[in-house]
PDB file of N, CA and C in Angstrom:
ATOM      1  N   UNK A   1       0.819  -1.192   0.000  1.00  0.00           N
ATOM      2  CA  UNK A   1       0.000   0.000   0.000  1.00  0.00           C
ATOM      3  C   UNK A   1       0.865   1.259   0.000  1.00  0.00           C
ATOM      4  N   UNK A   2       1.940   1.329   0.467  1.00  0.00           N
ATOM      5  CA  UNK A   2       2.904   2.302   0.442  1.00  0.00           C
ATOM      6  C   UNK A   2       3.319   2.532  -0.711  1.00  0.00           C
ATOM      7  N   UNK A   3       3.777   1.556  -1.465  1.00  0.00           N
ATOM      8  CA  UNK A   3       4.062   1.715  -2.816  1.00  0.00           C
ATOM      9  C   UNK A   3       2.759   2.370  -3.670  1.00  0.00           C
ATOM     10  N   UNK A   4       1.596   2.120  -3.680  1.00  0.00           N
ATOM     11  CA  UNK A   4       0.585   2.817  -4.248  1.00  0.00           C
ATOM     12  C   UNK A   4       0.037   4.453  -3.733  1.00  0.00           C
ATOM     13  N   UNK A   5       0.277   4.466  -2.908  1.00  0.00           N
ATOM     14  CA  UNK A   5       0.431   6.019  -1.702  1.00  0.00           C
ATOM     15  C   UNK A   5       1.583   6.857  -2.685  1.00  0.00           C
ATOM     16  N   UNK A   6       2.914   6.629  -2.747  1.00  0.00           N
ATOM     17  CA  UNK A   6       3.940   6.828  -3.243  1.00  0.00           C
ATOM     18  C   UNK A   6       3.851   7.523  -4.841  1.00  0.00           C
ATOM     19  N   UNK A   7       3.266   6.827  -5.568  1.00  0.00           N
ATOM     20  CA  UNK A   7       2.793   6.680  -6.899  1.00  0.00           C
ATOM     21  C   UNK A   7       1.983   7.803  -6.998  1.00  0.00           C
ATOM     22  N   UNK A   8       0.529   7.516  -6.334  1.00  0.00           N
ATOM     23  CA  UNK A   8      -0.354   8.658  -6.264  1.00  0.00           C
ATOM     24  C   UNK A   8       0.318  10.044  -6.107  1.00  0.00           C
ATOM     25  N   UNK A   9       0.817  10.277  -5.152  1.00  0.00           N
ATOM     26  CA  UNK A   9       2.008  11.197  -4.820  1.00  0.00           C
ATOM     27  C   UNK A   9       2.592  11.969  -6.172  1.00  0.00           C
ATOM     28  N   UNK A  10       3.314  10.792  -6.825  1.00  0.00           N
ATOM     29  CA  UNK A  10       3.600  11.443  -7.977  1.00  0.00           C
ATOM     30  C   UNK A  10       3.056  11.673  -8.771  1.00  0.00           C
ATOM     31  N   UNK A  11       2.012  11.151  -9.212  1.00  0.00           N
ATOM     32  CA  UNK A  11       1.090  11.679 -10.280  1.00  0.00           C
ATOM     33  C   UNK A  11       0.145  13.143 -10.079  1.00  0.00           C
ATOM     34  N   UNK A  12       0.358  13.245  -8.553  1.00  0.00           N
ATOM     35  CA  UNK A  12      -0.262  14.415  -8.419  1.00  0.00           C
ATOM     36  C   UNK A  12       0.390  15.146  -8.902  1.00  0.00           C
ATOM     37  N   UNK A  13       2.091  15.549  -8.351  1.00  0.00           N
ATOM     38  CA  UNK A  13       2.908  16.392  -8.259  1.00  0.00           C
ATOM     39  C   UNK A  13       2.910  16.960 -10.178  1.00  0.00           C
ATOM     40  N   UNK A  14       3.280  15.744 -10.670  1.00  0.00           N
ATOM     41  CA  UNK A  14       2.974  15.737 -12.159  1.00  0.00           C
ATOM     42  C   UNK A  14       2.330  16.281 -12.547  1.00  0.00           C
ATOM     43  N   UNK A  15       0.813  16.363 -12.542  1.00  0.00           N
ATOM     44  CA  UNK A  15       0.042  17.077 -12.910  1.00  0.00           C
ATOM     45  C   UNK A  15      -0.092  18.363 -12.707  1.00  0.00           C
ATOM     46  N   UNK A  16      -0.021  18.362 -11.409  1.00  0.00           N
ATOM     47  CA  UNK A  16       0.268  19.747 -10.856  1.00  0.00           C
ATOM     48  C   UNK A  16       1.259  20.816 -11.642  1.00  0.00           C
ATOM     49  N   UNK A  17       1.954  20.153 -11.362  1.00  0.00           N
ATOM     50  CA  UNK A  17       3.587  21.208 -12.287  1.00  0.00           C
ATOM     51  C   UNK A  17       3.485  21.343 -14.122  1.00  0.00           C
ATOM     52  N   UNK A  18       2.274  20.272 -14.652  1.00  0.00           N
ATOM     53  CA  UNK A  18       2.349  20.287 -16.149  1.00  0.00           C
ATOM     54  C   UNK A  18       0.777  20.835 -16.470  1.00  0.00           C
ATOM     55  N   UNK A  19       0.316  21.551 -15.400  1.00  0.00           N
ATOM     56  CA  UNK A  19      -1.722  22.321 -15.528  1.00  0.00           C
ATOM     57  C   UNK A  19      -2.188  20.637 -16.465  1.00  0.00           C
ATOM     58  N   UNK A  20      -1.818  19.814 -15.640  1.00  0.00           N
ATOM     59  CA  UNK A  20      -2.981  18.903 -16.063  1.00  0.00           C
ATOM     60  C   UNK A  20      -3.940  18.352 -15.415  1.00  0.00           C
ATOM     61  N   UNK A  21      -5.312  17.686 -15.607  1.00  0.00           N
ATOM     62  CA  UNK A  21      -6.547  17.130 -15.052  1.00  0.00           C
ATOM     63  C   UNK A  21      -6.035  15.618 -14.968  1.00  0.00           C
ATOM     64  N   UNK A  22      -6.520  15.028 -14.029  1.00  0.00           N
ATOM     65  CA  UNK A  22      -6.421  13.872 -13.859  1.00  0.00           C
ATOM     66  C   UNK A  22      -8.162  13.346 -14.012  1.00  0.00           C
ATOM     67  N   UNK A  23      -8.666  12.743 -15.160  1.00  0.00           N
ATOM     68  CA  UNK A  23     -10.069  12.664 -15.426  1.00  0.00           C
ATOM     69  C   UNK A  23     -11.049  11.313 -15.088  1.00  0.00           C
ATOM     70  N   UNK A  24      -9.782  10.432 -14.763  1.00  0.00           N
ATOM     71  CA  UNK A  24     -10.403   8.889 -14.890  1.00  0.00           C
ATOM     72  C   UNK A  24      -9.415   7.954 -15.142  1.00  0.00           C
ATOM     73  N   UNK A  25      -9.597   7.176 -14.515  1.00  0.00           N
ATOM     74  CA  UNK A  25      -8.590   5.793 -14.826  1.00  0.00           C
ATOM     75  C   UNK A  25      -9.253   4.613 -15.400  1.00  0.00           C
ATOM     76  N   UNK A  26      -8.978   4.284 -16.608  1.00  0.00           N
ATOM     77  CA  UNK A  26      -9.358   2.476 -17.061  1.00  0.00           C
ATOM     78  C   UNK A  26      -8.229   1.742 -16.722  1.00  0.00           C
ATOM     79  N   UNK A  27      -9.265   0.271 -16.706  1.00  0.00           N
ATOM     80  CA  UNK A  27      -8.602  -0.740 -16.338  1.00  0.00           C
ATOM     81  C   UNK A  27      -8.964  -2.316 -16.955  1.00  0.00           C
ATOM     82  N   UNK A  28      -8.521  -3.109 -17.712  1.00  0.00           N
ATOM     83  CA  UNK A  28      -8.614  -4.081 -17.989  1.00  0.00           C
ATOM     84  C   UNK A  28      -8.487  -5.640 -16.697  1.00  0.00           C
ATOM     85  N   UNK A  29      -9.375  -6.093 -16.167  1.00  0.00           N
ATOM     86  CA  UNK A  29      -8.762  -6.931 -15.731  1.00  0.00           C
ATOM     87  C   UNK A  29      -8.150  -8.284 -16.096  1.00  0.00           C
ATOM     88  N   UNK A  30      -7.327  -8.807 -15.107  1.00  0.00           N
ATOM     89  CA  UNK A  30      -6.453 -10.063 -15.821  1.00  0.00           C
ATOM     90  C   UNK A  30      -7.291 -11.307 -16.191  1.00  0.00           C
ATOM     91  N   UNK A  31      -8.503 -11.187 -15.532  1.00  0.00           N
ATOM     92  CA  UNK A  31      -9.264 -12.117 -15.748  1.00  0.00           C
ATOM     93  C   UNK A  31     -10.111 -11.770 -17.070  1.00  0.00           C
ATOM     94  N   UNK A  32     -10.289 -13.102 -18.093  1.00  0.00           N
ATOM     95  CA  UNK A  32     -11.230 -12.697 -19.309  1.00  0.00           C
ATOM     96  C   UNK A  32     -12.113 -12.231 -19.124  1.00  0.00           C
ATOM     97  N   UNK A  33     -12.598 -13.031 -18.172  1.00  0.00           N
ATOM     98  CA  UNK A  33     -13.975 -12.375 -18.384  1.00  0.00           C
ATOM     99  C   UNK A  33     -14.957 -11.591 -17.049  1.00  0.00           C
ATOM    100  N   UNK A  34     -14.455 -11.161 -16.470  1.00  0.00           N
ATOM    101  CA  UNK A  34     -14.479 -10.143 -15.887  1.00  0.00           C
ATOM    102  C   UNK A  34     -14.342  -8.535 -16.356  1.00  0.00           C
ATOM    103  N   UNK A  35     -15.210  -7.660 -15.988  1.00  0.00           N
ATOM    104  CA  UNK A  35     -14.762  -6.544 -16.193  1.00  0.00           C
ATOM    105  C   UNK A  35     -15.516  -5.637 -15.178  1.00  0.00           C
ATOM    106  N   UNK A  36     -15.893  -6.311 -13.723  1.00  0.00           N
ATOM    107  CA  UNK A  36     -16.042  -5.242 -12.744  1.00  0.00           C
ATOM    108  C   UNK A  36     -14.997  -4.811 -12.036  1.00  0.00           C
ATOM    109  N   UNK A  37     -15.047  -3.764 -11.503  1.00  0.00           N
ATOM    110  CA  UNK A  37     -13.898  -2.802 -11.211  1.00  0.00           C
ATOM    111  C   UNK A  37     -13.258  -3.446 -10.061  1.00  0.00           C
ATOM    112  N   UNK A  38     -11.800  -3.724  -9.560  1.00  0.00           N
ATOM    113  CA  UNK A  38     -11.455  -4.480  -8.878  1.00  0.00           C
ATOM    114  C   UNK A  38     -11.007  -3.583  -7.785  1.00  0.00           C
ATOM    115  N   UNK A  39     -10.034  -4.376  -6.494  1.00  0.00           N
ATOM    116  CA  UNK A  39     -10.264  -2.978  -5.280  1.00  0.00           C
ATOM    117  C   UNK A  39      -9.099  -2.077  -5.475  1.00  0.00           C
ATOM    118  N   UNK A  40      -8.316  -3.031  -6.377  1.00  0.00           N
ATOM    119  CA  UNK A  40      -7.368  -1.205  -6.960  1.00  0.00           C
ATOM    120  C   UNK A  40      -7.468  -0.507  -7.955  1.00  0.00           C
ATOM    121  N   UNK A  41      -8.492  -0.724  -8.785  1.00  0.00           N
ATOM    122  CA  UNK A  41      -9.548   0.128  -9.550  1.00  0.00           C
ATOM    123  C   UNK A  41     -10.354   1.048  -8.928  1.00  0.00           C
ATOM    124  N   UNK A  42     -10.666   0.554  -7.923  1.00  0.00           N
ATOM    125  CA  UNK A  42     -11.952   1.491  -6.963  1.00  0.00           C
ATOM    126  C   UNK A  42     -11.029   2.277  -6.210  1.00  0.00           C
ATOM    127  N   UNK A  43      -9.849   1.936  -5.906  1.00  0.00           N
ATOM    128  CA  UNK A  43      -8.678   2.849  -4.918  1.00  0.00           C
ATOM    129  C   UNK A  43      -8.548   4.263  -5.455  1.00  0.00           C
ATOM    130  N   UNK A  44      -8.249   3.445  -7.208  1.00  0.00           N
ATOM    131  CA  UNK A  44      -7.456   4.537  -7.874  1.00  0.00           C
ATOM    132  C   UNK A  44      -8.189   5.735  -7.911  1.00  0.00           C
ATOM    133  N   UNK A  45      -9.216   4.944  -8.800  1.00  0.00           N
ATOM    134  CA  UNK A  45     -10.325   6.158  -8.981  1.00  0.00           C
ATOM    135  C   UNK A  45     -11.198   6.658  -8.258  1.00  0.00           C
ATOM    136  N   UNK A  46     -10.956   6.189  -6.544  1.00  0.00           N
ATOM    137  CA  UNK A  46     -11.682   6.909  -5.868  1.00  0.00           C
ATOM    138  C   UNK A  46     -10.814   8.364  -5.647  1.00  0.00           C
ATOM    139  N   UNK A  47      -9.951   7.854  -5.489  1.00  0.00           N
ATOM    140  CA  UNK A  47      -8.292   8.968  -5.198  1.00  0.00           C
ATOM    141  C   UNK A  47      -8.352  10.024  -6.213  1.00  0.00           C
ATOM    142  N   UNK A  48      -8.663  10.157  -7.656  1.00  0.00           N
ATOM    143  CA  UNK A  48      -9.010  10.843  -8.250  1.00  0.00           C
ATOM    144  C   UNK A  48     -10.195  11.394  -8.388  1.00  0.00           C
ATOM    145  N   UNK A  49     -11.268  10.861  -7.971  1.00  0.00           N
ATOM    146  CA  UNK A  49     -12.384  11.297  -7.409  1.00  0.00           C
ATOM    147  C   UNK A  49     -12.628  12.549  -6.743  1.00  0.00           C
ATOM    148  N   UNK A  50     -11.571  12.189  -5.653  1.00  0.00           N
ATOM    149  CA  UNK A  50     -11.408  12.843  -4.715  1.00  0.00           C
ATOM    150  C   UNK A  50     -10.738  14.448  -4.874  1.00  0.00           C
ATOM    151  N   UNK A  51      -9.981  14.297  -5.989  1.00  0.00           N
ATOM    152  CA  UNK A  51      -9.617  15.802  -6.403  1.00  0.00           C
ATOM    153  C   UNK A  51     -10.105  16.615  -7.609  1.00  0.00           C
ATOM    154  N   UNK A  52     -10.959  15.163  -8.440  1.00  0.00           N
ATOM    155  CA  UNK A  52     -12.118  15.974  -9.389  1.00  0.00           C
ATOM    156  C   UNK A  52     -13.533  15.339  -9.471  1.00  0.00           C
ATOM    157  N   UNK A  53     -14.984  15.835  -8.909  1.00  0.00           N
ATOM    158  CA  UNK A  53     -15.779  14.626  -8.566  1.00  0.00           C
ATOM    159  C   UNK A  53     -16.526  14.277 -10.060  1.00  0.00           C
ATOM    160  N   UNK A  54     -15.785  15.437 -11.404  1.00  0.00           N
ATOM    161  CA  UNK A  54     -16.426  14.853 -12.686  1.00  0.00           C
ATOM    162  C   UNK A  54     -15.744  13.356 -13.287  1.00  0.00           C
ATOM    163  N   UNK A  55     -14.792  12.966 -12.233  1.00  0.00           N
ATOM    164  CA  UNK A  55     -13.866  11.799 -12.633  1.00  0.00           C
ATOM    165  C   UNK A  55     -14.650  10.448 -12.990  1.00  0.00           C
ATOM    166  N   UNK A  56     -14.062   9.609 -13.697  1.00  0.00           N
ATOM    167  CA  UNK A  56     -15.091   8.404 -14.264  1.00  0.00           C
ATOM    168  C   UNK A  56     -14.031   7.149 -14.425  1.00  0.00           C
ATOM    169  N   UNK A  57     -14.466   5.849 -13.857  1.00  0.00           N
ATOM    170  CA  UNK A  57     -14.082   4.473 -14.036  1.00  0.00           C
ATOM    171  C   UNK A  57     -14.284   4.005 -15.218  1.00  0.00           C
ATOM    172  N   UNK A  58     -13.955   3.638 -16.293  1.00  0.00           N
ATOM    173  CA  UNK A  58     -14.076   2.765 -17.339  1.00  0.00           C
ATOM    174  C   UNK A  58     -12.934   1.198 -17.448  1.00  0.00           C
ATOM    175  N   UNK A  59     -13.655   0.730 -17.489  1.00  0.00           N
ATOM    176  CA  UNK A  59     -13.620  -0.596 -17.318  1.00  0.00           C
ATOM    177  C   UNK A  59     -13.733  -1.551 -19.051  1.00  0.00           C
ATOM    178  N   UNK A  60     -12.719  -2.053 -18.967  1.00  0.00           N
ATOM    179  CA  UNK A  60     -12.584  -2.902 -20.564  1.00  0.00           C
ATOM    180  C   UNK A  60     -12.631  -4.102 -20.545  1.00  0.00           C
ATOM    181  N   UNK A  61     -14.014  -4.516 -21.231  1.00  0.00           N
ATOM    182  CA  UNK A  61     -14.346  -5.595 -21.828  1.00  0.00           C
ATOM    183  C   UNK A  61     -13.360  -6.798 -22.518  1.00  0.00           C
ATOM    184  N   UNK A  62     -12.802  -7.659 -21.660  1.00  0.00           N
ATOM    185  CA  UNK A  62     -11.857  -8.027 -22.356  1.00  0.00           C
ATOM    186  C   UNK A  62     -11.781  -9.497 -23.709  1.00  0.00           C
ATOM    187  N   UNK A  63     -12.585  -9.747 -23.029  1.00  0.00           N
ATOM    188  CA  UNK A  63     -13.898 -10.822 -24.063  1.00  0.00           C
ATOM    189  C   UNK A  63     -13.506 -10.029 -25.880  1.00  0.00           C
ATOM    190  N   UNK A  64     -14.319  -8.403 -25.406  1.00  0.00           N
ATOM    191  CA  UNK A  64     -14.423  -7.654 -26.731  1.00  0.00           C
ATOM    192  C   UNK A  64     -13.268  -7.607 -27.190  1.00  0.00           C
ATOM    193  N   UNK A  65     -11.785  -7.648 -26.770  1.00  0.00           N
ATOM    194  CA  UNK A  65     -10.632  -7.090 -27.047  1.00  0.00           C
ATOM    195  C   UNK A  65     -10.189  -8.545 -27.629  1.00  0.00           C
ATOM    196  N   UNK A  66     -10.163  -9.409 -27.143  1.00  0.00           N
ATOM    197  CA  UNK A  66      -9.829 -10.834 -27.036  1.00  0.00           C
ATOM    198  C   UNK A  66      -9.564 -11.300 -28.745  1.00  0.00           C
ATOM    199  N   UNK A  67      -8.629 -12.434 -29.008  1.00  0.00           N
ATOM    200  CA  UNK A  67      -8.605 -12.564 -30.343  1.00  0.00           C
ATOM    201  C   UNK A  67      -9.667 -13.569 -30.433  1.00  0.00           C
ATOM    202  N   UNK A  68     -10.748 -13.654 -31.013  1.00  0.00           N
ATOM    203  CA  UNK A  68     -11.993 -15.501 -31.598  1.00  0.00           C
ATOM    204  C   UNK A  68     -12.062 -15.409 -32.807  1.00  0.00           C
ATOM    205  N   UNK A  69     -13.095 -15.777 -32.804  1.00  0.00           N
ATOM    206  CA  UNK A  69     -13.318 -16.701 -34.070  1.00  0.00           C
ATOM    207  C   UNK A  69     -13.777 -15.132 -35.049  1.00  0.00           C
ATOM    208  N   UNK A  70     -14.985 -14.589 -34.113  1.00  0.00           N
ATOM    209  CA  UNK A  70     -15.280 -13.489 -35.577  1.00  0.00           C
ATOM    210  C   UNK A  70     -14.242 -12.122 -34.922  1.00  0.00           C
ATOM    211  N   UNK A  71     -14.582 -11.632 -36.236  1.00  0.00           N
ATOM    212  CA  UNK A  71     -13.631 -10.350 -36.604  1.00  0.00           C
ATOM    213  C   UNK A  71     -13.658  -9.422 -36.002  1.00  0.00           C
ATOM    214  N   UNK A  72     -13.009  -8.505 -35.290  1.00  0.00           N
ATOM    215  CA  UNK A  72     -13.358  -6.733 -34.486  1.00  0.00           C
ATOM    216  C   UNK A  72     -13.790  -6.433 -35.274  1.00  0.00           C
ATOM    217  N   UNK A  73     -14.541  -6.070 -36.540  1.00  0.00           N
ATOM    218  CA  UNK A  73     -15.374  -5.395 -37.319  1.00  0.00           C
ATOM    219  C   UNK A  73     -16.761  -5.376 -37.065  1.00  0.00           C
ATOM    220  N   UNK A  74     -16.848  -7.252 -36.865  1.00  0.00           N
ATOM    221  CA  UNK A  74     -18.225  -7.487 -36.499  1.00  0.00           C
ATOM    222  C   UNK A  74     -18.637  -7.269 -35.298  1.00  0.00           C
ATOM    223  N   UNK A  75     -17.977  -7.005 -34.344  1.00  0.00           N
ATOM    224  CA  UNK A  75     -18.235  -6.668 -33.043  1.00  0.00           C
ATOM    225  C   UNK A  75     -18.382  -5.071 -32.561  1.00  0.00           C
ATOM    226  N   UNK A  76     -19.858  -5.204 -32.165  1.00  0.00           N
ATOM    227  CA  UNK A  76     -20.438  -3.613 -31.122  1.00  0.00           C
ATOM    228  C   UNK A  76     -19.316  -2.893 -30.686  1.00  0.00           C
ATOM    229  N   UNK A  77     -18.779  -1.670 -30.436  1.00  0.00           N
ATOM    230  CA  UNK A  77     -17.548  -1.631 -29.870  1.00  0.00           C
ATOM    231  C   UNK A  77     -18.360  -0.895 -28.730  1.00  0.00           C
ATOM    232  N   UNK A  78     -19.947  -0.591 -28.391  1.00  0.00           N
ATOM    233  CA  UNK A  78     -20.203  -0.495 -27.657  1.00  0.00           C
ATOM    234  C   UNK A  78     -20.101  -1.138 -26.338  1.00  0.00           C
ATOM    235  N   UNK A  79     -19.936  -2.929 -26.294  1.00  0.00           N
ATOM    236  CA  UNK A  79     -19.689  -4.138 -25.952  1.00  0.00           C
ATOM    237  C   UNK A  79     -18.272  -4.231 -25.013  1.00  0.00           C
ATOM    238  N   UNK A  80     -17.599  -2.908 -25.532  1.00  0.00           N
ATOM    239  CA  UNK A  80     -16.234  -3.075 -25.332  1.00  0.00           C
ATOM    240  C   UNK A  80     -15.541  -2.424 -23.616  1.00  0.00           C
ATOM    241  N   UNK A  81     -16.625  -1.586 -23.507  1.00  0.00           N
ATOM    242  CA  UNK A  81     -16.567  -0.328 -22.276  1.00  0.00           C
ATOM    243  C   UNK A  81     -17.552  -0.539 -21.568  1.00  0.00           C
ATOM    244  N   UNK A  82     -17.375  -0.605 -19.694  1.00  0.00           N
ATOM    245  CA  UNK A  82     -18.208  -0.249 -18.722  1.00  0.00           C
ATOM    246  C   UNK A  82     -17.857   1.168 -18.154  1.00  0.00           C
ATOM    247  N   UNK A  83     -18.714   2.185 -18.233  1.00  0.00           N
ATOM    248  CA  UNK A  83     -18.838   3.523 -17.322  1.00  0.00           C
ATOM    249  C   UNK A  83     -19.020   3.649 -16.158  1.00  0.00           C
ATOM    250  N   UNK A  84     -18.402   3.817 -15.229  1.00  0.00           N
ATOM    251  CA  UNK A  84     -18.737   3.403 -13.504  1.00  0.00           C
ATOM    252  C   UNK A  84     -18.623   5.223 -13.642  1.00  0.00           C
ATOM    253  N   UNK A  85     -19.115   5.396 -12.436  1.00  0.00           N
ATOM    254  CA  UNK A  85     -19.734   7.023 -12.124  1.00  0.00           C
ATOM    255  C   UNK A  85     -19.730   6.624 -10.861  1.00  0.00           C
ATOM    256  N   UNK A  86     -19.050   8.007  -9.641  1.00  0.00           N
ATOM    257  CA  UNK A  86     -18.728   7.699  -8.666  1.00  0.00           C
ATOM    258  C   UNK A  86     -20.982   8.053  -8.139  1.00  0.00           C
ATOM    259  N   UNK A  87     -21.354   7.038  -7.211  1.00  0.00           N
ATOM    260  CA  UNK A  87     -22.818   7.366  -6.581  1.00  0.00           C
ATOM    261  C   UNK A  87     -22.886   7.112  -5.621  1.00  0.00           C
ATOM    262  N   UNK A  88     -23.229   7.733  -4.513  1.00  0.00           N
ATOM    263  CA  UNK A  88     -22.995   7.973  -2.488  1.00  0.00           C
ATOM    264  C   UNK A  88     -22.479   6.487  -2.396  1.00  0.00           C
ATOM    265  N   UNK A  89     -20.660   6.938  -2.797  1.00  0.00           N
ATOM    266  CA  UNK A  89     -19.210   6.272  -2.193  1.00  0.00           C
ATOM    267  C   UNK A  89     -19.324   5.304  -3.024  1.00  0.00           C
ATOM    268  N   UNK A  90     -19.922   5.125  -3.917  1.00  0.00           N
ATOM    269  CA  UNK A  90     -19.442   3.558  -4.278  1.00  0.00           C
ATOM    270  C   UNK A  90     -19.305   3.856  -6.120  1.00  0.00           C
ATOM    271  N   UNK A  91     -18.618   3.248  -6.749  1.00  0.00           N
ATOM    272  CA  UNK A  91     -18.662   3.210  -8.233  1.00  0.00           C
ATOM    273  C   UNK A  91     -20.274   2.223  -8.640  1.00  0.00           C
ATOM    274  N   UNK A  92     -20.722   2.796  -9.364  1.00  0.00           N
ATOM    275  CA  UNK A  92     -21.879   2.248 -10.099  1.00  0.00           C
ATOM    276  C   UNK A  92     -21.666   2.093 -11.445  1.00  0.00           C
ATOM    277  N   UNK A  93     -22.233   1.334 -11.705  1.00  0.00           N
ATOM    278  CA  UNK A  93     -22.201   1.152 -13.383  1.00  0.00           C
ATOM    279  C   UNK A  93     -23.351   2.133 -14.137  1.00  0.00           C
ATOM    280  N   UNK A  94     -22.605   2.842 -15.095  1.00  0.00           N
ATOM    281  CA  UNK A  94     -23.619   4.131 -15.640  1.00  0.00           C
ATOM    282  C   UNK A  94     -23.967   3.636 -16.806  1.00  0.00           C
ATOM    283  N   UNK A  95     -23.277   3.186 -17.651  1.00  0.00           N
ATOM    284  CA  UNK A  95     -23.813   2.555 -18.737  1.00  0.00           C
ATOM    285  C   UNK A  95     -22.747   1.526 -19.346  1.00  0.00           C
ATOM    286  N   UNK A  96     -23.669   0.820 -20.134  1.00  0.00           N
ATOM    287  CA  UNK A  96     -22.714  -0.418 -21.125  1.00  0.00           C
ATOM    288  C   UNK A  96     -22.583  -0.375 -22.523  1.00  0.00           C
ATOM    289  N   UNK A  97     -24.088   0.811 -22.484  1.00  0.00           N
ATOM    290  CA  UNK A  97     -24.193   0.728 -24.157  1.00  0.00           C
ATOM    291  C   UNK A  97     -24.079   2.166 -24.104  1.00  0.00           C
ATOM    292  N   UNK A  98     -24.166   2.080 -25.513  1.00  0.00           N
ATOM    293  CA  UNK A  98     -23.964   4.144 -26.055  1.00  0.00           C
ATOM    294  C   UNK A  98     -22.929   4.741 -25.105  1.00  0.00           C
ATOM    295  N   UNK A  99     -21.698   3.827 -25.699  1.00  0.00           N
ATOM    296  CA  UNK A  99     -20.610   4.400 -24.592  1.00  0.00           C
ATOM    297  C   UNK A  99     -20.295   5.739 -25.293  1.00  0.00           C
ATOM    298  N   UNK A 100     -20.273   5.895 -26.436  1.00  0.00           N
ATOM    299  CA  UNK A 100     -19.674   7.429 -27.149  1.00  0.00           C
ATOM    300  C   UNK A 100     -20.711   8.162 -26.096  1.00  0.00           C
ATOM    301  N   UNK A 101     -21.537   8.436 -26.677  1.00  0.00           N
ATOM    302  CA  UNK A 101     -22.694   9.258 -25.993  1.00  0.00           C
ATOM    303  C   UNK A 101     -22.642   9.575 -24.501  1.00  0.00           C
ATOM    304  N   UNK A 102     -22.360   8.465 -23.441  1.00  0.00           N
ATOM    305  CA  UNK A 102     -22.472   8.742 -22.534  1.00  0.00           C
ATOM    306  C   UNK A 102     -21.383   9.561 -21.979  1.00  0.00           C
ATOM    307  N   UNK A 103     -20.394   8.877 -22.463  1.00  0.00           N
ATOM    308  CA  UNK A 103     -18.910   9.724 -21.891  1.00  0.00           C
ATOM    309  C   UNK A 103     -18.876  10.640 -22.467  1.00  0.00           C
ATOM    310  N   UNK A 104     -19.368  11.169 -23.559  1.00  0.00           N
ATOM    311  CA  UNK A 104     -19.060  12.665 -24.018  1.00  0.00           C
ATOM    312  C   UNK A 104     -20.107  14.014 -23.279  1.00  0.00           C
ATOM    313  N   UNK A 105     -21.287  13.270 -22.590  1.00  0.00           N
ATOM    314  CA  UNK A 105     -22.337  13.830 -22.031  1.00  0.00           C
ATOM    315  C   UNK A 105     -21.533  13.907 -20.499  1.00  0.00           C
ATOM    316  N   UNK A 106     -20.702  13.576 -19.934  1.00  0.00           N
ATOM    317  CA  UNK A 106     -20.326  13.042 -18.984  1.00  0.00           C
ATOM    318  C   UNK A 106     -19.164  14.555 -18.738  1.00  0.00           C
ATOM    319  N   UNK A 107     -18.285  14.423 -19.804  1.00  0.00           N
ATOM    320  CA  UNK A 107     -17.361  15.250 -19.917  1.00  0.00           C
ATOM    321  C   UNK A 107     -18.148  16.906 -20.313  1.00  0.00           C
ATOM    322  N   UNK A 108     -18.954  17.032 -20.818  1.00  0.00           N
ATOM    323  CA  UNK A 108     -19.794  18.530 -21.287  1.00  0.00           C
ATOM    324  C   UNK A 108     -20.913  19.251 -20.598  1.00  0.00           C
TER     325      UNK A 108
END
């Protein structure tokens, strides 16, 4: 946990010194098929949360990313993204579909 304390640390400082936003963190997990937010997903982006509350979890479908049988062409790329939105303390899932839409409504 120190080591992740540490990190945070610097990414603040970073930002800080280069006028940048820290907006959201994605995360793929290691598991296929999984793609709810895990507890250092929820760490991260609560931590950023915490210094912007327009901040947002996205979460990658890894199924969608995955090499099979049919083609990334044929596949939704809606399919591909979960939107977590921070809601009293906890990440919720905001949407699965109309990911363009939502995250751009999100950010404006």
């Amino acid at each position: 946990m120190i080591k992740y304390i540490f990190i945070s640390v610097q990414i603040s400082i970073y930002c800080k010194e280069n006028n940048l936003i820290l907006a959201g963190y994605y995360q793929a997990n290691k598991n296929f098929h999984s793609y709810a937010p895990d507890v250092f997903a929820s760490k991260i982006a609560e931590k950023i949360w915490e210094n912007n509350n327009d901040a947002v979890l996205l979460m990658v479908n890894n199924a969608f990313i995955g090499f099979g049988s049919s083609s990334f062409e044929d596949q939704d790329p809606n399919e591909a993204f979960y939107l977590y939105q921070m809601v009293e303390s906890k990440w919720k899932l905001k949407s699965r579909y109309n990911f363009a839409s939502v995250f751009f409504s999100t950010l404006f």
